[in-house]
Protein backbone atom coordinates (compact mmCIF):
# COMPACT_ATOMS: atom_id res chain seq x y z
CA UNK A 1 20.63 -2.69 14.31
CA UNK A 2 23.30 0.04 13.70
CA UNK A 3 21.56 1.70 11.30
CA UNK A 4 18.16 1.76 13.42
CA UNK A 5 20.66 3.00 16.40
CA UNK A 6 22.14 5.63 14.32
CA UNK A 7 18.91 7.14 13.26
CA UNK A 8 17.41 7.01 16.86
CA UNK A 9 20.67 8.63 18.44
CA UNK A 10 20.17 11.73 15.80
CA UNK A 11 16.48 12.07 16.49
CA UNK A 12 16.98 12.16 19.98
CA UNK A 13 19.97 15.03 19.21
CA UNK A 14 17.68 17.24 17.45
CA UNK A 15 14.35 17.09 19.66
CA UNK A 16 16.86 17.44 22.21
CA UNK A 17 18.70 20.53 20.81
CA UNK A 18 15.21 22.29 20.32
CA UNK A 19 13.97 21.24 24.42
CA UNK A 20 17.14 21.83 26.09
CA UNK A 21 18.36 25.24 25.59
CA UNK A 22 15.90 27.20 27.50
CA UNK A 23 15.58 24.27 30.13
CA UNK A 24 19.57 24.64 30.53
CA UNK A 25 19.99 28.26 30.65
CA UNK A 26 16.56 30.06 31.11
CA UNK A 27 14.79 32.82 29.11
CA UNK A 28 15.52 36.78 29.20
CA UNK A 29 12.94 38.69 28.44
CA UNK A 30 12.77 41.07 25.51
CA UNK A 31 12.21 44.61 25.28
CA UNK A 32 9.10 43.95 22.56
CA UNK A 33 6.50 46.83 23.32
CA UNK A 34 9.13 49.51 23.83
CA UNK A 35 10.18 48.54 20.34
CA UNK A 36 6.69 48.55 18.84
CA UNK A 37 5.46 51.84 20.31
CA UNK A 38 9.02 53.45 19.22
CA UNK A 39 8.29 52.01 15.91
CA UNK A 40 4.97 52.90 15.84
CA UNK A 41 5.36 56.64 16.58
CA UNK A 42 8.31 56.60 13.87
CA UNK A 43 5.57 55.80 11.13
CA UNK A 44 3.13 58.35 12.49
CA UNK A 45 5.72 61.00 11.99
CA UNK A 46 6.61 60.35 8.84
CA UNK A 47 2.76 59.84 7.44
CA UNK A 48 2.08 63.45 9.30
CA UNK A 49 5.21 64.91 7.78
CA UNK A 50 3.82 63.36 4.34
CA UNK A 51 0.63 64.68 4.69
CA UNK A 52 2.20 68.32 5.82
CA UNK A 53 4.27 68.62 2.05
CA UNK A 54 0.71 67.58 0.42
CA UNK A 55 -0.40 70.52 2.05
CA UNK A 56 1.72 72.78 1.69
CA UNK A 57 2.35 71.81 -2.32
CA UNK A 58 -1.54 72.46 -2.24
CA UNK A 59 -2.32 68.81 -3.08
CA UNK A 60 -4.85 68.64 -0.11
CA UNK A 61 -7.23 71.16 1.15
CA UNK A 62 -7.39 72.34 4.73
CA UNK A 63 -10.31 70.58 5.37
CA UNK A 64 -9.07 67.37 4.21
CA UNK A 65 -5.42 68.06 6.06
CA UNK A 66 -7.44 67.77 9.03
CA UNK A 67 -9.42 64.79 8.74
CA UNK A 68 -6.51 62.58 7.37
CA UNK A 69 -4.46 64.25 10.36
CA UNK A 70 -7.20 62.96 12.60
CA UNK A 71 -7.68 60.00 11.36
CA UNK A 72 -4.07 59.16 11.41
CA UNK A 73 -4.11 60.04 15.80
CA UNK A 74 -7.13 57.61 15.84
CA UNK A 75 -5.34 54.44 14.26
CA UNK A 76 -2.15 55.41 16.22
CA UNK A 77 -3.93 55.52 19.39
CA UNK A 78 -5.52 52.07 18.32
CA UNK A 79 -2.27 50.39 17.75
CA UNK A 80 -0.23 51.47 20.41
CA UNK A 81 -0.86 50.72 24.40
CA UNK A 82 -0.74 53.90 25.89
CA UNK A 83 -0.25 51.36 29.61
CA UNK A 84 2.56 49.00 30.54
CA UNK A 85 4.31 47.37 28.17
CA UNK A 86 3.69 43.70 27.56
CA UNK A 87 6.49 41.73 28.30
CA UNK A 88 7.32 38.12 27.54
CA UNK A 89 7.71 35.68 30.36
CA UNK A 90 10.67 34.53 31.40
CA UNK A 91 11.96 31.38 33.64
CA UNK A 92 15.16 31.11 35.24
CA UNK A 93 17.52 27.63 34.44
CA UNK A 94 16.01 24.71 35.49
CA UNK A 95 18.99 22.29 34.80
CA UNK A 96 17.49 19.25 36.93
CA UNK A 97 14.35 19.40 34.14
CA UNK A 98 17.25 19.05 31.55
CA UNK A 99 19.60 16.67 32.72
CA UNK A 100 15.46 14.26 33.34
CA UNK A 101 15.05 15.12 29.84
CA UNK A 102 18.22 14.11 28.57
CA UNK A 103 17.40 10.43 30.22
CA UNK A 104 13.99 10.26 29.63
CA UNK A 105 13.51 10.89 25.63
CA UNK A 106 15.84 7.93 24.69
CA UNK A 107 14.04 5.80 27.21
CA UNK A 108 10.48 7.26 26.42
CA UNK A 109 11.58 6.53 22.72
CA UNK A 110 12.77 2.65 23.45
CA UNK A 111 9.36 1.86 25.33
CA UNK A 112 7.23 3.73 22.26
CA UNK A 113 8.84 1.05 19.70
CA UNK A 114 8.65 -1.83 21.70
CA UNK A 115 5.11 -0.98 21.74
CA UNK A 116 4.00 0.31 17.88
CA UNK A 117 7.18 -1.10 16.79
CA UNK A 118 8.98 -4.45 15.57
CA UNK A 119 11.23 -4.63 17.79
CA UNK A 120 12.31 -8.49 16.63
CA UNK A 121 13.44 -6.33 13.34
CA UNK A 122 16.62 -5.40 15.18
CA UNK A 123 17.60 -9.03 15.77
CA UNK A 124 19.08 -9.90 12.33
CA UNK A 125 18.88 -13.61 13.42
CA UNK A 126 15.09 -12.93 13.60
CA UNK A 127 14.90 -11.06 9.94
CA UNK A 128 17.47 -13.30 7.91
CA UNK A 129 15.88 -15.41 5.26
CA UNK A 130 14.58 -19.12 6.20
CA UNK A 131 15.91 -21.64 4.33
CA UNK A 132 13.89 -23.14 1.50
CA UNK A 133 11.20 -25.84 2.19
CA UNK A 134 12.35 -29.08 0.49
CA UNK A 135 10.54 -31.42 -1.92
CA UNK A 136 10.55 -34.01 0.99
CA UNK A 137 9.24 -31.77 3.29
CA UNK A 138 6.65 -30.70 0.78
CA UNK A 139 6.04 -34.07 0.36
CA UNK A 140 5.18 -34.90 3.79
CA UNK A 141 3.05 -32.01 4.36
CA UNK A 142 0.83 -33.16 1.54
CA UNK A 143 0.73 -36.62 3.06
CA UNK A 144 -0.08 -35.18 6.17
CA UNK A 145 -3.09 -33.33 4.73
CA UNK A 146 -4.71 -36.36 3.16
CA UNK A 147 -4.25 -38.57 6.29
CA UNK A 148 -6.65 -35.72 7.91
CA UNK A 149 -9.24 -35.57 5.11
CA UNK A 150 -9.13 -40.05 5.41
CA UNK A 151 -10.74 -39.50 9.12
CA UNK A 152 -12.66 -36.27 7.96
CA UNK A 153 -14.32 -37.01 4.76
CA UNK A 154 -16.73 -34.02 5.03
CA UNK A 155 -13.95 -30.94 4.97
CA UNK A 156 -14.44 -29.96 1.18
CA UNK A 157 -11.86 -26.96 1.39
CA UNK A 158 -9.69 -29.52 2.49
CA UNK A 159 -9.86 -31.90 -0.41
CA UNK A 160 -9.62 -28.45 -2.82
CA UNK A 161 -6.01 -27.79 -0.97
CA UNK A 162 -5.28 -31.15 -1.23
CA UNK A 163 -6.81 -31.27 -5.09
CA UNK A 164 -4.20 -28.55 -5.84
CA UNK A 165 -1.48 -29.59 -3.93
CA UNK A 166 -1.20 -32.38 -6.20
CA UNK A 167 -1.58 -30.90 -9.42
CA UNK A 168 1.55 -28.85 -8.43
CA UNK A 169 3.32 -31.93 -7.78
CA UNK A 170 2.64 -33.59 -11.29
CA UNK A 171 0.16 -36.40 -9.66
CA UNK A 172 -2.72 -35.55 -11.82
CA UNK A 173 -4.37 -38.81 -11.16
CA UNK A 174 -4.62 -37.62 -7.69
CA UNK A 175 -5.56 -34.44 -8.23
CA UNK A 176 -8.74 -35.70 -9.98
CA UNK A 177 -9.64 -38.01 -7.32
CA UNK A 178 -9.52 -35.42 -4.47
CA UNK A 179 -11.49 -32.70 -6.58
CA UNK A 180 -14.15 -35.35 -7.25
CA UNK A 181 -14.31 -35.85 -3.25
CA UNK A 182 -15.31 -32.03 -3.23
CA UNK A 183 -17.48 -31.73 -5.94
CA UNK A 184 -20.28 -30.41 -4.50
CA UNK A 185 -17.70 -26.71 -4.52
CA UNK A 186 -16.52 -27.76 -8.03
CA UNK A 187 -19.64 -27.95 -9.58
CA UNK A 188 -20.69 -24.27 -8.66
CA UNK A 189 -17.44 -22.68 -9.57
CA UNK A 190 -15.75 -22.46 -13.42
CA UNK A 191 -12.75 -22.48 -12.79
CA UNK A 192 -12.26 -25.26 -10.27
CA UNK A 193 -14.53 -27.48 -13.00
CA UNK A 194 -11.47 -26.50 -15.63
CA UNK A 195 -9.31 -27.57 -13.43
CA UNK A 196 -10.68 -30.77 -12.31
CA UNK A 197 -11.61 -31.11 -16.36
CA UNK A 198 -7.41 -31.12 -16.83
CA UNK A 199 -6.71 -33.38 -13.83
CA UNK A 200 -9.34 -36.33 -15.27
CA UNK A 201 -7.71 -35.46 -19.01
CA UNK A 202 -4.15 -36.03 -18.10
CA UNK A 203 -5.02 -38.84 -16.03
CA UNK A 204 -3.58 -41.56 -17.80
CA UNK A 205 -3.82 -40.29 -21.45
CA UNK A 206 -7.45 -40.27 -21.27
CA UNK A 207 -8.04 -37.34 -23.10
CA UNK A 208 -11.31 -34.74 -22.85
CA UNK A 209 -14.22 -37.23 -23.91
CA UNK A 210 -16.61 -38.51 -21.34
CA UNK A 211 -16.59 -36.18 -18.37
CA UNK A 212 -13.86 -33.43 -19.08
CA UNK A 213 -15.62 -32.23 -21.80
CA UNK A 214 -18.70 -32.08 -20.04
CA UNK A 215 -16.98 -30.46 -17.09
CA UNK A 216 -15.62 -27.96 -19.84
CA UNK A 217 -18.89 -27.48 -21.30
CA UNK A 218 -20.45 -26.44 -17.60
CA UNK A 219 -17.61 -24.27 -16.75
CA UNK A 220 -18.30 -21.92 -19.81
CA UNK A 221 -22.02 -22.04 -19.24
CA UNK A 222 -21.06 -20.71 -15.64
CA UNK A 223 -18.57 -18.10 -16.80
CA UNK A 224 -18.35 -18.01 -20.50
CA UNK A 225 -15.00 -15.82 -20.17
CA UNK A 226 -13.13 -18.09 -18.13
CA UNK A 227 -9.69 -18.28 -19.65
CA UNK A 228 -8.80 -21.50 -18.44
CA UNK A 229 -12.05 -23.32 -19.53
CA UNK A 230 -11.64 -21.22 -23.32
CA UNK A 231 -8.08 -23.37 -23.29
CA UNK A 232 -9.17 -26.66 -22.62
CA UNK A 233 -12.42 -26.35 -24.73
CA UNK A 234 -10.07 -25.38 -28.16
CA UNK A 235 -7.99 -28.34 -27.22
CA UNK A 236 -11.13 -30.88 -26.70
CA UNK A 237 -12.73 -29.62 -29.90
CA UNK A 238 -9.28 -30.26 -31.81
CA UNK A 239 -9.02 -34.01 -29.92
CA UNK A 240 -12.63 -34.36 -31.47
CA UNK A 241 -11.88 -33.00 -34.85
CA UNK A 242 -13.85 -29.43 -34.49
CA UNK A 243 -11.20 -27.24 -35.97
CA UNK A 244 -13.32 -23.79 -36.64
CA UNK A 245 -14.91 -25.05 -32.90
CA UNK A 246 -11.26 -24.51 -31.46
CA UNK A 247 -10.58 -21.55 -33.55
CA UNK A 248 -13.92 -19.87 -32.22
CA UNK A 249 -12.28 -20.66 -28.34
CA UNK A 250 -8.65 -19.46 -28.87
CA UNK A 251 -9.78 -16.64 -30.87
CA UNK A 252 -12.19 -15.73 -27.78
CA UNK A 253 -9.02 -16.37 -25.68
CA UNK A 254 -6.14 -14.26 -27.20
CA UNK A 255 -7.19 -10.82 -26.31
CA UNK A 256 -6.78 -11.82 -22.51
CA UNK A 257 -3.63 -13.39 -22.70
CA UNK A 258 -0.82 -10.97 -22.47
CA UNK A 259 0.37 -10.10 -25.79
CA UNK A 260 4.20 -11.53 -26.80
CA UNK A 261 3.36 -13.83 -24.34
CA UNK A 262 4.62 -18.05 -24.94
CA UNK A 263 0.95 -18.47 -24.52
CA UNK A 264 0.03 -15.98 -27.09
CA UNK A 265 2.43 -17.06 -29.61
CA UNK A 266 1.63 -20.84 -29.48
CA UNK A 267 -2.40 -19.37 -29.68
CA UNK A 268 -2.02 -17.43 -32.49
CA UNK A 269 0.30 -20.06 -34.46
CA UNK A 270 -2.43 -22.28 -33.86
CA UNK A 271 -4.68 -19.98 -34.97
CA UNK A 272 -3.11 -19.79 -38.07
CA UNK A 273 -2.31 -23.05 -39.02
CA UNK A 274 -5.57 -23.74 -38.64
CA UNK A 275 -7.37 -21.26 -40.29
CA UNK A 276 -4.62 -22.18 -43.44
CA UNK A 277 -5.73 -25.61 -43.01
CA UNK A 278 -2.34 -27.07 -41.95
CA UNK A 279 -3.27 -27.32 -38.27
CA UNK A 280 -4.44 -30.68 -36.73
């Protein structure tokens, strides 16, 4: 709040400083065509004197003397108003317009945040950071979520939420069960079929035969680059003995990882091992 109130005070200063001069003590005028003309005819007398010592040094010929001599009245005549002189308005004070000013443009400015502004950004109540949601809490919410989806079976992006909600809890035997309630999405999308493939494989030590694999198998048919379905397949081809099989995945694999990554490491170790027939 002070800092937003020091900044507003010094804007206000300077648009001020630039409105409220003239408003406070008027505007003389200024003498600005008697200057021109004056400066004006000073030029003209100095190009005719120049054009008098080319002449009489025999640079120019009469003839030409005379045209440039003409030439120079002509432009002179064209720059300078022969009339009046223009002169620049002026106003007398008109302190009452100041002293309205000097109210309005902090209010004007007040009313312009509150309305393109954030104005609950200068309550530092309002901006300081909210405590941390709790693994109860967390908890509950997920609960919560799948007492909805028990009275409405049909919401499929609601068993996906749920699905993922607890994989990030470590209940992978849950996880499974709520992606198989949407699999009519998972089916048409690799990466949710890798990740239902992991849920069913974790469930209970089952491992990748019987339906991961085959999940596996229809994720890379869908997407053949999918990263997380490349993972899984090395793995299930190692659990089934296939070790150029995994080799063939990880090796598809490593160039998307980031490189130095713990991901990258434990892939190319593997790798390795493998392809030195030490690997299981």
């Amino acid at each position: 709040m002070t800092t937003f109130a020091i900044f507003a005070v010094l804007l206000v200063a300077v648009v001020g400083g630039f409105l409220l001069p003239p408003l406070w003590f008027g505007q003389q005028p200024a003498p600005a065509g008697a200057d021109r003309r004056a400066a004006n005819l000073a030029i003209f007398r100095d190009q005719l004197a120049e054009l008098e010592r080319e002449l009489g040094e025999g640079n120019l010929t009469t003839a030409d003397y005379e045209q440039a001599r003409r030439e120079l009245q002509h432009r002179l005549l064209a720059e300078v108003d022969t009339g009046t002189p223009t002169v620049p308005a002026s106003h007398a004070p008109s302190r009452p317009a100041a002293i309205a000013l000097i109210v309005a443009l902090p209010l004007l400015a007040l009313i312009g945040y509150k309305q393109l502004g954030n104005p609950d950004a200068l309550d530092p109540q309002r901006t300081a950071p909210r405590p941390a949601v709790s693994a109860a809490q967390i908890e509950g919410m997920v609960a919560k979520l799948a007492d909805r989806l028990q009275a409405n079976p049909e919401d499929l992006q609601g068993w996906l939420m749920l699905a993922r909600s607890y994989k990030a809890l470590g209940r992978p035997e849950d996880a499974a069960a709520a992606y198989g309630k949407a699999e009519k999405l998972v089916l048409e999308d690799a990466s949710l079929l890798a990740d239902y493939a992991e849920a069913l494989a974790m469930s209970k030590g089952a491992g990748f035969k019987g339906k991961p694999r085959q999940l596996i198998d229809r994720a890379l048919k869908i997407d053949a680059h999918n990263a997380h379905a490349l993972l899984l397949a090395g793995a299930a081809a190692m659990e089934a003995g296939n070790r150029q099989e995994a080799v063939g995945h990880w090796e598809k694999l490593l160039p998307m990882v980031e490189p130095g990554s713990e991901i990258a490491t434990m892939l190319k170790d593997s790798i390795d091992r493998i392809k030195q027939g030490t690997g299981r």
